[in-house]
C-alpha atoms as a PDB file:
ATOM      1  CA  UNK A   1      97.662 -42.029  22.255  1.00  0.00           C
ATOM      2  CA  UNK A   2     100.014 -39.552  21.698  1.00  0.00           C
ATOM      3  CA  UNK A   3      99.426 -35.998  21.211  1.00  0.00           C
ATOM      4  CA  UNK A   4     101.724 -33.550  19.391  1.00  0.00           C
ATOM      5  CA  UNK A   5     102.456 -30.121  21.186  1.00  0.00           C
ATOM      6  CA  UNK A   6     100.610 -28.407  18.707  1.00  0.00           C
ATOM      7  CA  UNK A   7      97.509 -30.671  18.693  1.00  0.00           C
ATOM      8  CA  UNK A   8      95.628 -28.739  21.515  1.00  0.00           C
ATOM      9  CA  UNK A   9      95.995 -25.521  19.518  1.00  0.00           C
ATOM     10  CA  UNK A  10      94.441 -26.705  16.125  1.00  0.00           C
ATOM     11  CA  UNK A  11      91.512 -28.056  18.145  1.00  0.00           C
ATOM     12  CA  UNK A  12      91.039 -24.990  20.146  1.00  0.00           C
ATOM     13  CA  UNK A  13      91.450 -22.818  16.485  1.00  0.00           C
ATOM     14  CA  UNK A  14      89.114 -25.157  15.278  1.00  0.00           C
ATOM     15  CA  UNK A  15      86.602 -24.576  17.684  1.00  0.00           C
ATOM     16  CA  UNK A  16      87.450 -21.013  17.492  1.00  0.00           C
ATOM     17  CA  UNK A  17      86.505 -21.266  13.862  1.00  0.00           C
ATOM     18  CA  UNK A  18      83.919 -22.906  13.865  1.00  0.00           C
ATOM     19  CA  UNK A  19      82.032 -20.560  16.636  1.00  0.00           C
ATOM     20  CA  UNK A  20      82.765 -17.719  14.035  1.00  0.00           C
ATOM     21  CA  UNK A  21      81.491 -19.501  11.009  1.00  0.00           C
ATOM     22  CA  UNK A  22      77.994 -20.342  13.215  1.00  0.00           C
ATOM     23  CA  UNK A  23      78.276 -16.530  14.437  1.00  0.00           C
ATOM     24  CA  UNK A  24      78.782 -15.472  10.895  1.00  0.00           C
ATOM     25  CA  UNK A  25      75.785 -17.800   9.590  1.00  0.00           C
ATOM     26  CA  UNK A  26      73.396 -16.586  12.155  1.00  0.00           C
ATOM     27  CA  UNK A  27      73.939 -12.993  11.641  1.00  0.00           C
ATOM     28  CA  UNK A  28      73.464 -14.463   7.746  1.00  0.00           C
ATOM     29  CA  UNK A  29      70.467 -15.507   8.480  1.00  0.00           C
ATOM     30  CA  UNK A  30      68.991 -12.636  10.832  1.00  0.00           C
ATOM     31  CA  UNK A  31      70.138 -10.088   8.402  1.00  0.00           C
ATOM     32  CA  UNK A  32      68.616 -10.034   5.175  1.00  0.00           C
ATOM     33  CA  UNK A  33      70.221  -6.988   3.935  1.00  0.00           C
ATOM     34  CA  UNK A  34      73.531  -8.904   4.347  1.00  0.00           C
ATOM     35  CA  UNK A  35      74.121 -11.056   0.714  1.00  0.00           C
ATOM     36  CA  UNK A  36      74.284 -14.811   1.443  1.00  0.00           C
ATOM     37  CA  UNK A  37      77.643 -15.544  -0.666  1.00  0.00           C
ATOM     38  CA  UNK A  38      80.634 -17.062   0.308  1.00  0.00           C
ATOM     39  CA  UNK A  39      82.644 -14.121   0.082  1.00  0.00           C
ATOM     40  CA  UNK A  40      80.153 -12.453   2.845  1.00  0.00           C
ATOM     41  CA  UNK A  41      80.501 -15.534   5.137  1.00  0.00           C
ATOM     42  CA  UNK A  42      83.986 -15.585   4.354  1.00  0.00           C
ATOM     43  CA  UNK A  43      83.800 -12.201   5.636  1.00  0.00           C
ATOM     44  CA  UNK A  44      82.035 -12.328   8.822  1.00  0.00           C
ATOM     45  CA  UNK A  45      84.183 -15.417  10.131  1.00  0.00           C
ATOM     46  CA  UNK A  46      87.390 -14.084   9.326  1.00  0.00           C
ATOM     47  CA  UNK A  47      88.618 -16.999   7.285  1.00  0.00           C
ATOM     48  CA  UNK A  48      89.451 -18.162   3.896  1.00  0.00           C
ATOM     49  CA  UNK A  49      86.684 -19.119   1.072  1.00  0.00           C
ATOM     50  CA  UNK A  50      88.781 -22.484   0.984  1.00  0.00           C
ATOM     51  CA  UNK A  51      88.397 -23.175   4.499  1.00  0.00           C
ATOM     52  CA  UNK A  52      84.420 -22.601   3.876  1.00  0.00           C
ATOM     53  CA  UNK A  53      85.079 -25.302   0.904  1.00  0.00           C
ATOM     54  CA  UNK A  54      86.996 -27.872   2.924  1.00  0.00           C
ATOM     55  CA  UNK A  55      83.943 -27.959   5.741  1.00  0.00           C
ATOM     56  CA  UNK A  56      80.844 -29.318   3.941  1.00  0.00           C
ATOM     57  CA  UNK A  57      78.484 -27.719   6.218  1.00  0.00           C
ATOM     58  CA  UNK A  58      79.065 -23.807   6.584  1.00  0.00           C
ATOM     59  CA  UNK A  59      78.009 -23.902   2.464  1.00  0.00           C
ATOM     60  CA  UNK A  60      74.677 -26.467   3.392  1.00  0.00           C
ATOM     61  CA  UNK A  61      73.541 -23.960   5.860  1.00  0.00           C
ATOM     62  CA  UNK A  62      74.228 -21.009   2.898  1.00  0.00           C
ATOM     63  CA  UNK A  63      72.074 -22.895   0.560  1.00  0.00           C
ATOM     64  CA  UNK A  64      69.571 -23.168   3.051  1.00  0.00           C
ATOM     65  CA  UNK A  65      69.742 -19.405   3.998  1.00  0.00           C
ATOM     66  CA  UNK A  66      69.512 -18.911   0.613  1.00  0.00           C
ATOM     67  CA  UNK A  67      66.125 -21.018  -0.188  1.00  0.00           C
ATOM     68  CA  UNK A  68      64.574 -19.462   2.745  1.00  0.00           C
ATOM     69  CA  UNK A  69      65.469 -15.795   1.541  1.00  0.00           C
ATOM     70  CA  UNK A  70      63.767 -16.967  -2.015  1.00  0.00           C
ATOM     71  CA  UNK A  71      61.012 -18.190  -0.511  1.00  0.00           C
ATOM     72  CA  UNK A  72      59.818 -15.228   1.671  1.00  0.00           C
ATOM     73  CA  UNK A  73      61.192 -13.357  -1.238  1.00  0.00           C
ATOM     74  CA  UNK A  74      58.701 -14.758  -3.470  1.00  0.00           C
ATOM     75  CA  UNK A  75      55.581 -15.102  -0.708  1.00  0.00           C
ATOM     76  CA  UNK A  76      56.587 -11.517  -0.192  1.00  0.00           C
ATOM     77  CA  UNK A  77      56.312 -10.707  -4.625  1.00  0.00           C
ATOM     78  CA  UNK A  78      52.579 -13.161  -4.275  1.00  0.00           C
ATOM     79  CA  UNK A  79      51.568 -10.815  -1.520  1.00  0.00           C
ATOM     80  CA  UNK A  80      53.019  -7.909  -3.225  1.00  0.00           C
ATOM     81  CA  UNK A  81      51.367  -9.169  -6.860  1.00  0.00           C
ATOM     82  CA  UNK A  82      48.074  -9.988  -4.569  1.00  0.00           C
ATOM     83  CA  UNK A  83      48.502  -6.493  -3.312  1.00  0.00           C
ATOM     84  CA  UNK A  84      49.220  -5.171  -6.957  1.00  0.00           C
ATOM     85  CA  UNK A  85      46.318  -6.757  -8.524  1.00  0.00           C
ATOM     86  CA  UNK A  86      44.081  -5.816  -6.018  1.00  0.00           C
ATOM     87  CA  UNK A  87      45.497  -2.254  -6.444  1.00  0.00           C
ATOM     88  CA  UNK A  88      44.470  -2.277  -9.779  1.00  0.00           C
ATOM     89  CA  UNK A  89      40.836  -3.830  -8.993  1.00  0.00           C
ATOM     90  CA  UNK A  90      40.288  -1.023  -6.941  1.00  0.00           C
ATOM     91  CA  UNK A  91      41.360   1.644  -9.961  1.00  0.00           C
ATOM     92  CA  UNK A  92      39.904   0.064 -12.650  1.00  0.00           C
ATOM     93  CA  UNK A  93      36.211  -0.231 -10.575  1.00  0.00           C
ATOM     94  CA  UNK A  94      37.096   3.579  -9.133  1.00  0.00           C
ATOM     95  CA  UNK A  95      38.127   4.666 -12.872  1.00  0.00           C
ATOM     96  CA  UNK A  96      34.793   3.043 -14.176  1.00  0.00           C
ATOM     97  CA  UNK A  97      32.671   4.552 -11.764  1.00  0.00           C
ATOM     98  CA  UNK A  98      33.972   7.951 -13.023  1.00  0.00           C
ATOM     99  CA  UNK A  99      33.588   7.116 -16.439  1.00  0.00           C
ATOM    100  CA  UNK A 100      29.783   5.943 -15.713  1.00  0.00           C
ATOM    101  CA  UNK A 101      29.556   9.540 -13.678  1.00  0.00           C
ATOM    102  CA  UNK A 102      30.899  11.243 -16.761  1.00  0.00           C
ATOM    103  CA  UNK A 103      28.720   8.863 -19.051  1.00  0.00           C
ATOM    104  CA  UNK A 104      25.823  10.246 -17.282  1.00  0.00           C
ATOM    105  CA  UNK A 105      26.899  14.072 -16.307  1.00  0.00           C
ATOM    106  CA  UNK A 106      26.845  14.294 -20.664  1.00  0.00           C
ATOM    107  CA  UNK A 107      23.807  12.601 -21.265  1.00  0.00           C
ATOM    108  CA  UNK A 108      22.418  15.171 -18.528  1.00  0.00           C
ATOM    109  CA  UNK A 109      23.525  18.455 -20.472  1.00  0.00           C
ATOM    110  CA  UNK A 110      22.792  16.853 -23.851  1.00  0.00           C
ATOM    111  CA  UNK A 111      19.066  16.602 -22.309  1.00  0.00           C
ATOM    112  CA  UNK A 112      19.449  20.198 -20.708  1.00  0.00           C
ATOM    113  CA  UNK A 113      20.960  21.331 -24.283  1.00  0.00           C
ATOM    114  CA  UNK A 114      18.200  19.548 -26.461  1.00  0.00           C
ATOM    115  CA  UNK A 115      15.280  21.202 -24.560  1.00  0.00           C
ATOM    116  CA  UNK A 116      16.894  24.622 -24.370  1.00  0.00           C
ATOM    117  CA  UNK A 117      17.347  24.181 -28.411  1.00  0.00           C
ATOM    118  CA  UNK A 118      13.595  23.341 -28.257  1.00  0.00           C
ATOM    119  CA  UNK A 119      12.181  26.208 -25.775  1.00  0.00           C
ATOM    120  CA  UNK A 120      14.417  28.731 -27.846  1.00  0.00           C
ATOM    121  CA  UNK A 121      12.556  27.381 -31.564  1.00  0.00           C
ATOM    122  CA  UNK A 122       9.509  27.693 -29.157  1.00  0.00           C
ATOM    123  CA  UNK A 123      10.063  31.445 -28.063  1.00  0.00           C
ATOM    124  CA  UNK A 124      11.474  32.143 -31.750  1.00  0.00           C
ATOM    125  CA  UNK A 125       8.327  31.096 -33.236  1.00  0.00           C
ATOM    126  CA  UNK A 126       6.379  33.041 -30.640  1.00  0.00           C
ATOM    127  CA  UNK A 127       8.540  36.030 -31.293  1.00  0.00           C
ATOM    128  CA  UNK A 128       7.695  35.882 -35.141  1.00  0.00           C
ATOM    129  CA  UNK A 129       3.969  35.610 -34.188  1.00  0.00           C
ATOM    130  CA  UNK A 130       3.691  38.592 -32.042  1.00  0.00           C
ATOM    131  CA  UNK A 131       6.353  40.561 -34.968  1.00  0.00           C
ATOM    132  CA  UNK A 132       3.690  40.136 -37.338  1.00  0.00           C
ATOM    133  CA  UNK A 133       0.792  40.481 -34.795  1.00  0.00           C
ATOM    134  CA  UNK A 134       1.962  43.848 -34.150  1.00  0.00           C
ATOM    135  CA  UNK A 135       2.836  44.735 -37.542  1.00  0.00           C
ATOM    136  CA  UNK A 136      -0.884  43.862 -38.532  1.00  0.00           C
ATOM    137  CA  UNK A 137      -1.686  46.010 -35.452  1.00  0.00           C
ATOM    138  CA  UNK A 138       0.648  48.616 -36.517  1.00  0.00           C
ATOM    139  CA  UNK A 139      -1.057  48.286 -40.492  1.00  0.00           C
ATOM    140  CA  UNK A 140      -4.280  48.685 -39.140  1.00  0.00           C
ATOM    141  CA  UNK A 141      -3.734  51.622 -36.642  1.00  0.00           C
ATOM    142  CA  UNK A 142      -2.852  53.160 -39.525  1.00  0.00           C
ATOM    143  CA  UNK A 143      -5.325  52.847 -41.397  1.00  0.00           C
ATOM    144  CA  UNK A 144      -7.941  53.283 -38.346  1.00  0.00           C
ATOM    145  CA  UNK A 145      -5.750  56.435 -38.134  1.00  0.00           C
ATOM    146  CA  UNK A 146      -6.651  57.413 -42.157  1.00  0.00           C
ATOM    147  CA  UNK A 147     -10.303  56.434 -41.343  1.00  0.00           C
ATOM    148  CA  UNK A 148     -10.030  59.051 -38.423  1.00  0.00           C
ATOM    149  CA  UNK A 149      -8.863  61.554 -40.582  1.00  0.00           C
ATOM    150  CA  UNK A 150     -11.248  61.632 -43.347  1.00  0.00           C
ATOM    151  CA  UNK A 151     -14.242  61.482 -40.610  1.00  0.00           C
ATOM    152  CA  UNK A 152     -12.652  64.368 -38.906  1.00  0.00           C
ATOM    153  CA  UNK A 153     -12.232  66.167 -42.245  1.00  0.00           C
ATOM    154  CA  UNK A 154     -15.175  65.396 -43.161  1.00  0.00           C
ATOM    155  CA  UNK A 155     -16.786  66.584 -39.623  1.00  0.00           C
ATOM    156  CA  UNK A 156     -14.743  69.864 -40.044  1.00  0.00           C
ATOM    157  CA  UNK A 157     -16.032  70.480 -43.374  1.00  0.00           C
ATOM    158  CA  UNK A 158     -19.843  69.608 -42.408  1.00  0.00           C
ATOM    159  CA  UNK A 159     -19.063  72.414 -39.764  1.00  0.00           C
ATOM    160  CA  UNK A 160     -17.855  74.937 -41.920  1.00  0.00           C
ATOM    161  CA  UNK A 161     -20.150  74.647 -44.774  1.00  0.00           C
ATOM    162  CA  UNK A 162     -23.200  76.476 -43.567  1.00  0.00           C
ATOM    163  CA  UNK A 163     -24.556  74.858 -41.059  1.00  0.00           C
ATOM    164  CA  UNK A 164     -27.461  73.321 -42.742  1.00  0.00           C
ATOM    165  CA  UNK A 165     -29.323  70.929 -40.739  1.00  0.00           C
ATOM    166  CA  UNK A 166     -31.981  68.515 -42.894  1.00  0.00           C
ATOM    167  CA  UNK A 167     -34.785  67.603 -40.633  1.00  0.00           C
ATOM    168  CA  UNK A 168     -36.832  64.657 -41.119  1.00  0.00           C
ATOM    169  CA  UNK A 169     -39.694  66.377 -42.479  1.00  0.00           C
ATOM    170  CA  UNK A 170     -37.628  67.562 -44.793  1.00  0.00           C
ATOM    171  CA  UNK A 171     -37.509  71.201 -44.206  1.00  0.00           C
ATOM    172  CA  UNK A 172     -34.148  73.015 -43.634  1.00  0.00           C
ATOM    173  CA  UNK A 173     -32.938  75.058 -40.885  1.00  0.00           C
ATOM    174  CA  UNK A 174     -30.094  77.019 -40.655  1.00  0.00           C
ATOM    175  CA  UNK A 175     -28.803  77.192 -37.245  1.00  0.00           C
ATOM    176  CA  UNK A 176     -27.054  80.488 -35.696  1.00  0.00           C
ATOM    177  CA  UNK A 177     -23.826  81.209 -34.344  1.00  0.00           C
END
């Protein structure tokens, strides 16, 4: 067969080329960050989008880069979503134990509330019993005072009449000073 001068260089470009385009698909695939588009491949083995396009495989292999990136892209949105909703769970069980602590922290002063309101209508009423106790005490020390009076005045005026003393027998005696 016969073998044109320039036939040993296109094979050894093409083998050149192709050990960039696997290069350039590996670091594809190793690097996430990196998008998976032609233009990046393109890119990374130093060639033409065309020359991508003319060899079938270099796009197969970005398809499949592609599909695997979705696919730990979505197991990593479940896990995330898994993560989320579990997330949530945990705040809506933590938010309703505070709103059961809250619940019962009210109904605790509402109790402490109703039976101050009921030992302070207790002490009022005792209050407005002893008022009036004393102001019946106060009425009749008064009065006991009045009564006092009179049997002092009256004492003071036995005194100072005379000083006649009746006897049983009937007889009087004045007494000396």
């Amino acid at each position: 067969m016969y073998q044109a001068p320039y036939d040993k260089r296109n094979a050894a470009d093409y083998k050149d080329l192709s050990n960039r385009i696997a290069a350039a698909l590996k670091t594809l695939e190793e690097s996430p960050q990196i998008a998976a588009t032609e233009k990046e491949l393109a890119r990374l083995a130093q060639c033409s989008r065309g020359t991508l396009r003319n060899r079938a495989y270099p796009l197969e292999c970005l398809k499949q880069i592609r599909a695997s990136r979705n696919k730990d892209e979505s197991q990593n949105v479940e896990s995330h979503d898994i993560t989320v909703v579990g997330t949530k769970l945990d705040n809506e069980i933590l938010l309703q134990e505070r709103l059961q602590n809250s619940r019962n922290e009210v109904a605790f002063w509402v109790d402490k509330y109703k039976d101050l309101e009921s030992e302070t209508k207790r002490l009022r009423r005792s209050n407005e019993l002893l008022q009036a106790e004393n102001a019946a005490m106060v009425t009749q020390n008064k009065h006991l005072r009045s009564r006092l009076e009179k049997v002092e005045e009256t004492l003071v005026s036995i005194r100072a009449k005379d000083k006649v003393i009746q006897f049983k027998n009937g007889r009087d005696r004045h007494k000396e000073k």
